[in-house]
N, C-alpha and C. Protein backbone atom coordinates (compact mmCIF):
# COMPACT_ATOMS: atom_id res chain seq x y z
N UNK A 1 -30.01 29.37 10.67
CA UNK A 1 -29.40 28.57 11.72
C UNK A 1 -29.08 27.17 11.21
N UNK A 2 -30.11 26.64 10.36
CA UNK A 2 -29.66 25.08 10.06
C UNK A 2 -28.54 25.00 9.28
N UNK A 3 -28.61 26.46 8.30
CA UNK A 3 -27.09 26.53 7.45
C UNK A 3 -25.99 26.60 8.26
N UNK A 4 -25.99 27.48 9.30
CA UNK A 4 -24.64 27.13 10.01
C UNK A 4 -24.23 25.62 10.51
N UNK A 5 -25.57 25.40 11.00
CA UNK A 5 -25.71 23.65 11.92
C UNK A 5 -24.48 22.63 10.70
N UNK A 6 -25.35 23.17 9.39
CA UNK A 6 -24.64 22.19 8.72
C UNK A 6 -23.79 22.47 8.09
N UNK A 7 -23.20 23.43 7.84
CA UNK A 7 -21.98 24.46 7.26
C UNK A 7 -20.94 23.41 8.40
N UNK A 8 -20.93 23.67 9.54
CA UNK A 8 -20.34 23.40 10.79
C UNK A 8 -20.19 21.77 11.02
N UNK A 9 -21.25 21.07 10.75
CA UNK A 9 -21.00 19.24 10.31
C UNK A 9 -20.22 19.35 9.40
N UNK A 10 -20.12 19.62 8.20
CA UNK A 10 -19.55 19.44 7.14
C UNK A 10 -18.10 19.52 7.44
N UNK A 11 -17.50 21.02 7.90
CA UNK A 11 -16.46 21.31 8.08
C UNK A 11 -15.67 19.95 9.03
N UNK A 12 -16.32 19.83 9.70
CA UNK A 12 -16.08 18.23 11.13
C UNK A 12 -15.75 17.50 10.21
N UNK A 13 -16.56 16.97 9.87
CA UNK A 13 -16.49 16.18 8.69
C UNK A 13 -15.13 15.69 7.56
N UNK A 14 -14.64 16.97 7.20
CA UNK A 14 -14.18 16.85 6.39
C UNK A 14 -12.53 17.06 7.31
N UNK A 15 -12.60 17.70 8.26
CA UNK A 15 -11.40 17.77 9.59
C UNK A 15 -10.94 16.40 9.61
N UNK A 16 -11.90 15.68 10.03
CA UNK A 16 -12.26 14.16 10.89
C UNK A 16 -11.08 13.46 9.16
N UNK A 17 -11.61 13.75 8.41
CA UNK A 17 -10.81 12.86 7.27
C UNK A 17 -9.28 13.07 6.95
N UNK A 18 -9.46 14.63 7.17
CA UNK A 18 -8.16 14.64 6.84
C UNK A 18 -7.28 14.34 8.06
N UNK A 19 -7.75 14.28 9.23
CA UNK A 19 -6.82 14.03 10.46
C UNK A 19 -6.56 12.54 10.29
N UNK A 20 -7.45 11.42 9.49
CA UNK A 20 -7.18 10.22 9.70
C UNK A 20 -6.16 9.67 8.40
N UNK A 21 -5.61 10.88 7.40
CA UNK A 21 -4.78 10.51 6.76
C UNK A 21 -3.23 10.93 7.25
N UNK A 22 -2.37 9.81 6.71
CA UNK A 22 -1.07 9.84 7.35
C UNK A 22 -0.35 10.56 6.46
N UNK A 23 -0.20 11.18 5.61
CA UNK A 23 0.65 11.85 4.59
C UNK A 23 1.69 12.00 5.33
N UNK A 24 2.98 10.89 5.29
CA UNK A 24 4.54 11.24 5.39
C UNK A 24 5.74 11.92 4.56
N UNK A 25 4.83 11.91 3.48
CA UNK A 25 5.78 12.69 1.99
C UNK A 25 5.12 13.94 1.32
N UNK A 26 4.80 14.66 0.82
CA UNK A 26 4.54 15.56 -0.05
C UNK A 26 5.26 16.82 -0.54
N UNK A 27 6.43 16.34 -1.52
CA UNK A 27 7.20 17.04 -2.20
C UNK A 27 7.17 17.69 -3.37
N UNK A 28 7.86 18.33 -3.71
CA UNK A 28 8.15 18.63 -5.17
C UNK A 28 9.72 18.82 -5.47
N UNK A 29 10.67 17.64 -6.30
CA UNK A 29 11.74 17.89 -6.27
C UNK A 29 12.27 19.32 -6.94
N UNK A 30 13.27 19.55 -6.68
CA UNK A 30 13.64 20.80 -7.49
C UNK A 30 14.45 21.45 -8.73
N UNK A 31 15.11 19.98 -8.75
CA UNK A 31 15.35 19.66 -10.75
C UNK A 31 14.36 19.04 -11.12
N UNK A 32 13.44 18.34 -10.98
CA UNK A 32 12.97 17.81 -12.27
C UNK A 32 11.29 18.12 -12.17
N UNK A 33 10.96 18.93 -10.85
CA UNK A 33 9.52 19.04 -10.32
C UNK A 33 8.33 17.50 -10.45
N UNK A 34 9.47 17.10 -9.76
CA UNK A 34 8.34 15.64 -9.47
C UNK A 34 7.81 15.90 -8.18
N UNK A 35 6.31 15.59 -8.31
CA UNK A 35 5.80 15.48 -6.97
C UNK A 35 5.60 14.50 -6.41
N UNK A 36 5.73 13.85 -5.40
CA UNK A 36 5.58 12.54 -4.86
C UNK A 36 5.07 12.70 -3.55
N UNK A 37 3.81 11.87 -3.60
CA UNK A 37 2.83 12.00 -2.12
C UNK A 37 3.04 10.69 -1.44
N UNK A 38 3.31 10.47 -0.19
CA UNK A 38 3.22 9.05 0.24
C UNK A 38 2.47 8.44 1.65
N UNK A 39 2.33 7.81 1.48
CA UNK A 39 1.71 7.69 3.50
C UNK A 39 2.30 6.83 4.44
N UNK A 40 2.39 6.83 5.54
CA UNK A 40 2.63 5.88 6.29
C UNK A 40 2.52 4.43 5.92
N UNK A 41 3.28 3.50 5.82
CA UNK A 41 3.13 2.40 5.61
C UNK A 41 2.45 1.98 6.78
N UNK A 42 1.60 0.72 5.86
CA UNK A 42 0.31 -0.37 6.60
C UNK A 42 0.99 -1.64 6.88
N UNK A 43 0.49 -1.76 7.90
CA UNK A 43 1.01 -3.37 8.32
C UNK A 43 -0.01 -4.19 7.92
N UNK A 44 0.17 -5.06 6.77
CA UNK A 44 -0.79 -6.29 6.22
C UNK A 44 -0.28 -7.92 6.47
N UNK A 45 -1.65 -8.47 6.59
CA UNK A 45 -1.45 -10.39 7.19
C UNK A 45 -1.55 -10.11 8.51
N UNK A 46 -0.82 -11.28 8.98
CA UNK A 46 -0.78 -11.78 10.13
C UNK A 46 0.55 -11.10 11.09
N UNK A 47 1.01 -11.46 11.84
CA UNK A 47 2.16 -11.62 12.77
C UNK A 47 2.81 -12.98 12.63
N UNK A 48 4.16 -12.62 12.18
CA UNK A 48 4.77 -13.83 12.55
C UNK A 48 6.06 -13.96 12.81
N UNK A 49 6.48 -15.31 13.36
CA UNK A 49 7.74 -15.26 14.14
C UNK A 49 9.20 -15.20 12.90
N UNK A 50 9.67 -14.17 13.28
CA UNK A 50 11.03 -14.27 12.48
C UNK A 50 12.13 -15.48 12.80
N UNK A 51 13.20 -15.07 12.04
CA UNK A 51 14.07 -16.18 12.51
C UNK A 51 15.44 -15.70 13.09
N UNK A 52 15.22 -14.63 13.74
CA UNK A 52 15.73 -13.87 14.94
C UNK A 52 15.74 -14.40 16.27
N UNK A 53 16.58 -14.77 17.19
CA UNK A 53 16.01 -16.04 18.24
C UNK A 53 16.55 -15.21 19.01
N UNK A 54 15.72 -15.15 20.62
CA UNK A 54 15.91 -14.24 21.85
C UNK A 54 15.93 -15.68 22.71
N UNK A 55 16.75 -15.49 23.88
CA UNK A 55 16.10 -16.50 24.81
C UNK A 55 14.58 -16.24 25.18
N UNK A 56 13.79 -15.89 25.06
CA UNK A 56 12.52 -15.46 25.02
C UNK A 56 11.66 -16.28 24.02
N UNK A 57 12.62 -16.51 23.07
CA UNK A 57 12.06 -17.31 22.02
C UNK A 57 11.72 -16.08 20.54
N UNK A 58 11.68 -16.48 19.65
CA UNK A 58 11.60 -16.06 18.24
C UNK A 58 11.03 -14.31 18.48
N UNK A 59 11.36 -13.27 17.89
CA UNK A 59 10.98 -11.98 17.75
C UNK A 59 9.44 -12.07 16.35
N UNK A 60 8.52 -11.42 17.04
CA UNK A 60 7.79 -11.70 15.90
C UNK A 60 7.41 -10.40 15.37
N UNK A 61 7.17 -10.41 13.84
CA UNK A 61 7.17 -9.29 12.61
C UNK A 61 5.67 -9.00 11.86
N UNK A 62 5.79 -8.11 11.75
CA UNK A 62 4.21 -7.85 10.44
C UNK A 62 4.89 -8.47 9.36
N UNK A 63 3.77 -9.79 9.00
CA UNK A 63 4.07 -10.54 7.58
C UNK A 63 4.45 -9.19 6.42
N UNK A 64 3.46 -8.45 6.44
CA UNK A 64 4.62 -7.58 5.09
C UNK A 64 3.69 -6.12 5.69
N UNK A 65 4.35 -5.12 5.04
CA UNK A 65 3.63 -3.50 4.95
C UNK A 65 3.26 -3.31 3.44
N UNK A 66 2.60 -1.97 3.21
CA UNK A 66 2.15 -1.60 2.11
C UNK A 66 2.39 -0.03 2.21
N UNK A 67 2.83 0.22 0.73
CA UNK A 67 3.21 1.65 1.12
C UNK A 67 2.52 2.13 -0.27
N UNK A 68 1.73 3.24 0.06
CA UNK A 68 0.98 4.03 -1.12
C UNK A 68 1.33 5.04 -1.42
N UNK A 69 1.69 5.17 -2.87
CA UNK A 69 2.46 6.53 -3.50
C UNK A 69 1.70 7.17 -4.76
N UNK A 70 2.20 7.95 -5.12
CA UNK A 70 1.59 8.89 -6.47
C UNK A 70 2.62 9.95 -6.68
N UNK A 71 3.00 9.92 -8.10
CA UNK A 71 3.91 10.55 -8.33
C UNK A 71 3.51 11.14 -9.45
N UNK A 72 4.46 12.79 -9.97
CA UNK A 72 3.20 13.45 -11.16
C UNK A 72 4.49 14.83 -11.46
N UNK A 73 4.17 14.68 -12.63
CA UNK A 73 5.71 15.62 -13.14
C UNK A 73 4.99 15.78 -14.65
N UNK A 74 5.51 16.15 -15.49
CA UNK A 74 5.35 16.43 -17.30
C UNK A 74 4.89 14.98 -17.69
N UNK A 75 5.91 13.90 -17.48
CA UNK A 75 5.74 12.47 -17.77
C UNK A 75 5.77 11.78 -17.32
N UNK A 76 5.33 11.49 -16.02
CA UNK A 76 4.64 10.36 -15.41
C UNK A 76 3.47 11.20 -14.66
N UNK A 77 2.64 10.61 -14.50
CA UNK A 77 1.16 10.68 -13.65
C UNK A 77 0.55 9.13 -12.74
N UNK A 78 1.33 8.86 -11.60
CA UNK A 78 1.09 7.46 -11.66
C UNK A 78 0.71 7.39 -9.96
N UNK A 79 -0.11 6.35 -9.65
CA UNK A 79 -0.26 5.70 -8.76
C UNK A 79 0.83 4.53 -8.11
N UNK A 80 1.25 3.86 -7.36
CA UNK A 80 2.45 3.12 -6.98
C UNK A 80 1.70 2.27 -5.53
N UNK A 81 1.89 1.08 -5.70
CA UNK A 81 1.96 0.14 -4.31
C UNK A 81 3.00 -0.44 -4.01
N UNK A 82 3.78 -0.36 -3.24
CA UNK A 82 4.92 -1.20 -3.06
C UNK A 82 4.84 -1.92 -2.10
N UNK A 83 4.58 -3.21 -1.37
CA UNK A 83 4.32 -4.03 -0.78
C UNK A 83 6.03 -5.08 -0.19
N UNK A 84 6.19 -4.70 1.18
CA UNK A 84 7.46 -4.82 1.65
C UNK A 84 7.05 -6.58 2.45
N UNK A 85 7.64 -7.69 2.08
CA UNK A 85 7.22 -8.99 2.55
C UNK A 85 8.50 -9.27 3.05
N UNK A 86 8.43 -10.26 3.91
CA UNK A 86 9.64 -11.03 4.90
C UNK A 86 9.35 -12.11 4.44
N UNK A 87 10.55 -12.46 3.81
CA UNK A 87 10.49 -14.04 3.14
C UNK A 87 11.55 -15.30 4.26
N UNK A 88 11.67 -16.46 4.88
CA UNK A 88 12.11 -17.21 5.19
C UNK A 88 13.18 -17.60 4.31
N UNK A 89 13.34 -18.09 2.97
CA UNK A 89 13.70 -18.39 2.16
C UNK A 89 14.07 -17.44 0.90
N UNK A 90 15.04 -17.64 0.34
CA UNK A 90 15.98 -16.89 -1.06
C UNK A 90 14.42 -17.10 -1.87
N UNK A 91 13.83 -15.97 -2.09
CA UNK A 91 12.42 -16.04 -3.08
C UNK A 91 12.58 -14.99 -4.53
N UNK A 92 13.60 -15.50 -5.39
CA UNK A 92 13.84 -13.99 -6.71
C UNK A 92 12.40 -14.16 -6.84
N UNK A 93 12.55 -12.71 -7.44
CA UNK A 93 10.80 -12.66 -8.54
C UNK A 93 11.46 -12.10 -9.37
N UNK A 94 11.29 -12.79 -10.92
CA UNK A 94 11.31 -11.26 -11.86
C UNK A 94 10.33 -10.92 -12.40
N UNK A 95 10.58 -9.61 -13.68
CA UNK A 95 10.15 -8.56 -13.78
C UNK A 95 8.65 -9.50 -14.31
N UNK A 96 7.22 -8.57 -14.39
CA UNK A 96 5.90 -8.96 -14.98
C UNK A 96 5.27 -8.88 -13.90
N UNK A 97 4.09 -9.42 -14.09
CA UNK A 97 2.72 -9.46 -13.59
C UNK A 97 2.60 -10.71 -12.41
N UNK A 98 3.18 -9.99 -11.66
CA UNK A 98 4.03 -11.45 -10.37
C UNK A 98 2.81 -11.22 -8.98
N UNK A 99 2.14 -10.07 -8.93
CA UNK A 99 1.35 -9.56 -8.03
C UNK A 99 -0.05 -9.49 -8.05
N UNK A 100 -0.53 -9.68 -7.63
CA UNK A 100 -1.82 -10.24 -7.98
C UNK A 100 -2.81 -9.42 -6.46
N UNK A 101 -4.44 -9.11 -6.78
CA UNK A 101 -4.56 -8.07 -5.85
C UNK A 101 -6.24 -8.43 -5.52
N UNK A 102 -6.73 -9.43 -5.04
CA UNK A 102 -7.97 -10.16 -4.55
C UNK A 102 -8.81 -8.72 -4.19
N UNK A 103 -9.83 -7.86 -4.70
CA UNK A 103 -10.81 -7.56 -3.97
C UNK A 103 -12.08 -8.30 -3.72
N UNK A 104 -12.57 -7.42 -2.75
CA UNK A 104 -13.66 -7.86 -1.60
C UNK A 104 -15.19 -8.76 -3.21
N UNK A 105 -14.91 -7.64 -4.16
CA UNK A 105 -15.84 -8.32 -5.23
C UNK A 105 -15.34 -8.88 -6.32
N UNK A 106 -14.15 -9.27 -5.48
CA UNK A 106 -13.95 -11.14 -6.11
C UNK A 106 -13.38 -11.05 -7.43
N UNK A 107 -12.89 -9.36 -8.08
CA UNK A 107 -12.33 -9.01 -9.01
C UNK A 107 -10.84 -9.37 -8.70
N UNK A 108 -9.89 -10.35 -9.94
CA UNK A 108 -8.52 -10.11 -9.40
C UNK A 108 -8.17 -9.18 -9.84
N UNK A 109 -7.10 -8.40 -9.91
CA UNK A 109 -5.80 -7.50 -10.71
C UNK A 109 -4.35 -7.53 -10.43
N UNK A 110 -4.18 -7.79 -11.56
CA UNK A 110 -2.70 -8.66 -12.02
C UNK A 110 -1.34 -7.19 -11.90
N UNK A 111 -1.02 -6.42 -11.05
CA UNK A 111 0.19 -6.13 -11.71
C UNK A 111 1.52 -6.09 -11.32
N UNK A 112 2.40 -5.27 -12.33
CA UNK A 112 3.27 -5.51 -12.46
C UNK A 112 4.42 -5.18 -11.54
N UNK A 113 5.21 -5.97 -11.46
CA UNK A 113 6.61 -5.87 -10.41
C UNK A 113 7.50 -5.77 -10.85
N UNK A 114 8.40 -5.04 -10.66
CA UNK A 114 9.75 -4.69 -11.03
C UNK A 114 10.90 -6.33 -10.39
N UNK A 115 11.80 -6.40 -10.46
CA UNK A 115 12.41 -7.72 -10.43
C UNK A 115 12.97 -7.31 -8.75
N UNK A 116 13.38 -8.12 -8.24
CA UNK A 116 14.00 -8.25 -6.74
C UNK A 116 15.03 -9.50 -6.57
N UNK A 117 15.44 -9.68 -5.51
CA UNK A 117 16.54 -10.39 -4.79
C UNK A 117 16.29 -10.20 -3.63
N UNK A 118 15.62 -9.40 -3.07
CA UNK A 118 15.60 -8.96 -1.52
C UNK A 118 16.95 -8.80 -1.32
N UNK A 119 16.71 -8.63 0.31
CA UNK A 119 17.79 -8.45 0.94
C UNK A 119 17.32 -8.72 2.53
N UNK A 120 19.41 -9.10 2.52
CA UNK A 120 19.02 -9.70 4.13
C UNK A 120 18.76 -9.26 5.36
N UNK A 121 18.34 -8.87 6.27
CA UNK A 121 17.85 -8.49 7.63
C UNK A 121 18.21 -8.52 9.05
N UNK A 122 19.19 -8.13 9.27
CA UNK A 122 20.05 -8.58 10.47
C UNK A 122 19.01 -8.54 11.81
N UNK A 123 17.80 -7.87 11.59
CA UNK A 123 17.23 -8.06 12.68
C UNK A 123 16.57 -8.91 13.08
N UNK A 124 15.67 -9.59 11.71
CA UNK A 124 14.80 -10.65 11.50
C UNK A 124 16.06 -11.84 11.06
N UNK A 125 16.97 -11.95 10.87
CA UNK A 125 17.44 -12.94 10.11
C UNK A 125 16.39 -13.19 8.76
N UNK A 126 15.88 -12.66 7.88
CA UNK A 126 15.43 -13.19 7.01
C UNK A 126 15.65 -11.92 5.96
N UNK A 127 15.15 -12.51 4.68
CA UNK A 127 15.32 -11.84 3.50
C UNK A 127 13.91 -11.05 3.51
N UNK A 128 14.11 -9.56 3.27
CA UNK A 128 12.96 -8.61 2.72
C UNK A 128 12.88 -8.21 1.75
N UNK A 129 11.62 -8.41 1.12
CA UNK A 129 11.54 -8.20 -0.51
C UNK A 129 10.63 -7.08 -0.59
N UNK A 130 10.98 -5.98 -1.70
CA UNK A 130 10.28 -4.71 -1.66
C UNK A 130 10.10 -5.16 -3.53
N UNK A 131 8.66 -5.29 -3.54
CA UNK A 131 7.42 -5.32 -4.72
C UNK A 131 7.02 -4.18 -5.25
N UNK A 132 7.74 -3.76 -5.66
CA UNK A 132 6.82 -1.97 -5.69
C UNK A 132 5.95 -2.07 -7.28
N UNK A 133 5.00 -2.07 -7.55
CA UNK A 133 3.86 -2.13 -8.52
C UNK A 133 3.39 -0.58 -9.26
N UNK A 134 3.01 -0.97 -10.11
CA UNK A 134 2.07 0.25 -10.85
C UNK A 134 1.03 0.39 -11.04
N UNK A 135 -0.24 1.40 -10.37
CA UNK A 135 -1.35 0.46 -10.16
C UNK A 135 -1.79 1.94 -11.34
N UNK A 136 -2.15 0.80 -11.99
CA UNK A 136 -3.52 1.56 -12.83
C UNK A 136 -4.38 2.50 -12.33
N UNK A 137 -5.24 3.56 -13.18
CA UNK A 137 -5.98 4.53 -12.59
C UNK A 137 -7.09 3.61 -12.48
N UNK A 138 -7.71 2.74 -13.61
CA UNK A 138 -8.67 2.01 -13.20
C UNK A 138 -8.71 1.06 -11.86
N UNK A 139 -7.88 0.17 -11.71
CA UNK A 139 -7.46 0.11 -10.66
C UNK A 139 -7.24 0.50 -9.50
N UNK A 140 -7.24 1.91 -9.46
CA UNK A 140 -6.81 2.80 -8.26
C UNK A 140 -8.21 3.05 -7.84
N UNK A 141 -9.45 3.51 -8.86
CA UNK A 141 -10.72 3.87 -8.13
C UNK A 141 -11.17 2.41 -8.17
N UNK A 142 -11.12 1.44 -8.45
CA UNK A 142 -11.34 -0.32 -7.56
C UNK A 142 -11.23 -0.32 -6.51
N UNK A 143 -9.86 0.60 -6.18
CA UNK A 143 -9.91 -0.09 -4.51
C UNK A 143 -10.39 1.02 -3.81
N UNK A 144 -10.91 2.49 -4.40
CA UNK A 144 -11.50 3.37 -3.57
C UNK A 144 -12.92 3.02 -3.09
N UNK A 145 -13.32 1.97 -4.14
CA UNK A 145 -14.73 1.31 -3.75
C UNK A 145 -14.91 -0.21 -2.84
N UNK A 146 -13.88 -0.79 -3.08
CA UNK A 146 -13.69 -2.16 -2.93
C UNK A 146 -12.37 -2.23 -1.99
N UNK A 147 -12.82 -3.36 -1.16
CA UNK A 147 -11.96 -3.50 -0.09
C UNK A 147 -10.73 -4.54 -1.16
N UNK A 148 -9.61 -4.05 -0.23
CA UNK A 148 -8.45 -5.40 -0.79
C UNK A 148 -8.66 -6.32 0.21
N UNK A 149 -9.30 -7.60 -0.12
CA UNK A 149 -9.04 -8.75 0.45
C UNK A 149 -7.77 -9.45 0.86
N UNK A 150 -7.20 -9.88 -0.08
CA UNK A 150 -5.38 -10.41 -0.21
C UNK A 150 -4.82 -10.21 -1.18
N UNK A 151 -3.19 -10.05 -0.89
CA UNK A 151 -2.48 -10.03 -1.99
C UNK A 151 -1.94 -11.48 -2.04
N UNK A 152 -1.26 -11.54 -4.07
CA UNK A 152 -0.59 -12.61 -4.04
C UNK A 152 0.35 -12.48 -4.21
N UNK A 153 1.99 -13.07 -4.54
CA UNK A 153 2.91 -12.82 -4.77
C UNK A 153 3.26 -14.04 -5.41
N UNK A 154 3.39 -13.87 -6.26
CA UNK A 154 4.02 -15.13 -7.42
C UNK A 154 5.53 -15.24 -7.50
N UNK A 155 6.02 -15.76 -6.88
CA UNK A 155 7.56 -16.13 -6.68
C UNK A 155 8.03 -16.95 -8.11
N UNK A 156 9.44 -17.06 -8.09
CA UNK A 156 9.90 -18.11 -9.17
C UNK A 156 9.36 -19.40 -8.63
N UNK A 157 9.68 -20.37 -7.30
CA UNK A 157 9.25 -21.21 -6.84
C UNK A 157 8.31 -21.93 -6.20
N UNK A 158 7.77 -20.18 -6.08
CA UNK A 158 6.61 -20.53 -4.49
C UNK A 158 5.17 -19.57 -5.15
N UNK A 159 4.14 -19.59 -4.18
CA UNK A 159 2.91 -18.14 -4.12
C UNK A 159 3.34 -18.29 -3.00
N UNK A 160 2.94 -16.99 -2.43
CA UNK A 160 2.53 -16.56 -0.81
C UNK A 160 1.09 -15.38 -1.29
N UNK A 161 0.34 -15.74 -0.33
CA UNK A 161 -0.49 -15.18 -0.23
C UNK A 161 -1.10 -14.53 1.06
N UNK A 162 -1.23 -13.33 1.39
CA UNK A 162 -1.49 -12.26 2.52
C UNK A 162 -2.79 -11.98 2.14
N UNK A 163 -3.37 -12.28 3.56
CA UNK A 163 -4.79 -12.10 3.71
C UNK A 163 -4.88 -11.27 4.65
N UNK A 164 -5.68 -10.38 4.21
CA UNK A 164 -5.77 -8.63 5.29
C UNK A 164 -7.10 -8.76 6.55
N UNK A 165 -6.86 -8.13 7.57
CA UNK A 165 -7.96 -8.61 8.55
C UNK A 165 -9.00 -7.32 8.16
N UNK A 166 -10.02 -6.99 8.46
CA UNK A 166 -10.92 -6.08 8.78
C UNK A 166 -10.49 -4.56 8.91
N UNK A 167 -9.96 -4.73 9.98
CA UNK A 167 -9.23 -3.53 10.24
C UNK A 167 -7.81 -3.05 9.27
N UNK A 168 -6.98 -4.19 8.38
CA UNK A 168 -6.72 -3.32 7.14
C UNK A 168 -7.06 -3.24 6.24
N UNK A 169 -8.24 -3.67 5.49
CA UNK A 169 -8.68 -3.49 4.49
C UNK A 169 -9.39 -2.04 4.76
N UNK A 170 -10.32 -1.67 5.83
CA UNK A 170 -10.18 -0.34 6.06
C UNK A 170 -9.28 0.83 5.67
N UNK A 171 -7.98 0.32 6.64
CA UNK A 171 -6.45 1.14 6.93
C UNK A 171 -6.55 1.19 5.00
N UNK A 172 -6.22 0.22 4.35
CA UNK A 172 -5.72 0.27 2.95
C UNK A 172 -6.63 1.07 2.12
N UNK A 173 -7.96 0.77 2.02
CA UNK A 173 -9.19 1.72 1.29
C UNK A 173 -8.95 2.97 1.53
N UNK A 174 -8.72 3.55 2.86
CA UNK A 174 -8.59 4.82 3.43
C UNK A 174 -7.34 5.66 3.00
N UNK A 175 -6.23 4.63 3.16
CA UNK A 175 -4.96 5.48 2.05
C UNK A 175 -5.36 5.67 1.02
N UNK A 176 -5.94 4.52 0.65
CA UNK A 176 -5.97 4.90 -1.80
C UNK A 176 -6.85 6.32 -1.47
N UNK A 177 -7.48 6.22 -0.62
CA UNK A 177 -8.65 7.51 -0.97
C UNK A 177 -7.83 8.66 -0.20
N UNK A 178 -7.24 8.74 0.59
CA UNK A 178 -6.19 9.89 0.98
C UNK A 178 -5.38 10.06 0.01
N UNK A 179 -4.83 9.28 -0.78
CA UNK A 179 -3.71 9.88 -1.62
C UNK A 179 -4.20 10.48 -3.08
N UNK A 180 -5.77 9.89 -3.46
CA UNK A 180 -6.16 10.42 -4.26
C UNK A 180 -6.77 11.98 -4.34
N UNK A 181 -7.35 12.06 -2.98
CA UNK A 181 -7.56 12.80 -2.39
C UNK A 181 -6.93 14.48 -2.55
N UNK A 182 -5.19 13.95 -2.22
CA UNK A 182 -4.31 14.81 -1.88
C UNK A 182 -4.00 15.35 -3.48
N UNK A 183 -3.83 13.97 -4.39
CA UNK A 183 -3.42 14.36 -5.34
C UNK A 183 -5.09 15.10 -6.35
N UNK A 184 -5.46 15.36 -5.81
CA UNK A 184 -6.84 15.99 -6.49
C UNK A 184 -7.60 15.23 -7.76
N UNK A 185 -7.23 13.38 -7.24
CA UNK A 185 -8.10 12.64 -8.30
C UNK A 185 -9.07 11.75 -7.88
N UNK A 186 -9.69 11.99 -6.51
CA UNK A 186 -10.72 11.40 -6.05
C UNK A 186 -11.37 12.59 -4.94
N UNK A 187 -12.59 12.61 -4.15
CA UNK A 187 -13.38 11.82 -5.41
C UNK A 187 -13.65 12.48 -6.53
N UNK A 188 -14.33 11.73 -7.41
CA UNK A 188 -14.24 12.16 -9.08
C UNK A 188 -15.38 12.85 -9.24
N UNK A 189 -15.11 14.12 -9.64
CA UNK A 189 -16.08 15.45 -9.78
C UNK A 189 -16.65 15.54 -11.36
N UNK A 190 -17.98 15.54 -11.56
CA UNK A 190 -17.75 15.83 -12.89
C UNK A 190 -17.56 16.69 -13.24
């Protein structure tokens, strides 16, 4: 009887996890058999007012989203963050180590961004910049343990820096570990 009791938790258990992952992607293309897993994008920072004007006064936006990917074919095997920000201002970034990734134990990690210009936003009136990164495997089980505190974004002119509340550093831990999950590299079995 206790084996069923707990045969029967377990199964809950493991229901309960997979119901709380968002998997919006899981493909396999059909020329080149890339698989690509993705989730619902996270709303990270604060709220803030665009420069969209209602008589109501300003429309306000999630400072940026985060979107978690993994992609896996013959030659690539990779993890991916792409981090979508609303900039006020014309902000280029180019290509390097422009991103920067604060966890909870105070470890930084530096990576890399592909170059941008954004683009403009007829809804927000403002420019949106899509960061999309390559996150290391080491890296990837960091944040399965460790909360992301904030990201940085190293502009040509400026930093901005996004600080995550409670409730996404959760949301964010919980994707890396869903997508590793899905892609059968967490958790790590010996």
């Amino acid at each position: 009887m206790k084996t069923i009791i707990c045969s029967f938790v377990l199964l809950l258990s493991a229901l309960s996890t997979n119901a709380q992952c968002k998997i919006v992607l899981d493909e396999i293309d059909e020329f080149d058999s890339l698989r690509t897993i993705a989730i619902e994008p996270i709303q990270i920072g604060a709220i803030i007012p665009s420069q969209f004007e209602t008589e109501d006064g300003p429309t306000f936006i999630p400072e940026g989203k985060l979107l978690v990917a993994y992609s896996q074919n013959d030659s690539i095997n990779s993890f991916f963050l792409t981090f979508v920000v609303a900039e006020y201002n014309y902000q280029p970034i180019d290509k390097g180590f422009n991103v920067l990734l604060l966890l909870e134990n105070e470890d930084v990690d530096a990576l890399y961004n592909v170059p941008d210009r954004g683009e403009f936003d007829k809804g927000t009136n403002m420019r949106i910049y899509q960061h999309t990164t390559v996150l290391p495997l080491d890296y990837f089980y960091q944040l399965t343990r460790f909360n992301l505190d904030k990201v940085r974004i190293n502009y040509k002119n400026q930093r901005k820096t996004i600080t995550l509340s409670d409730e996404q550093k959760k949301a964010v831990q919980e994707a890396v570990r869903c997508i590793g999950e899905k892609a059968g590299l967490y958790p790590v079995k010996p």
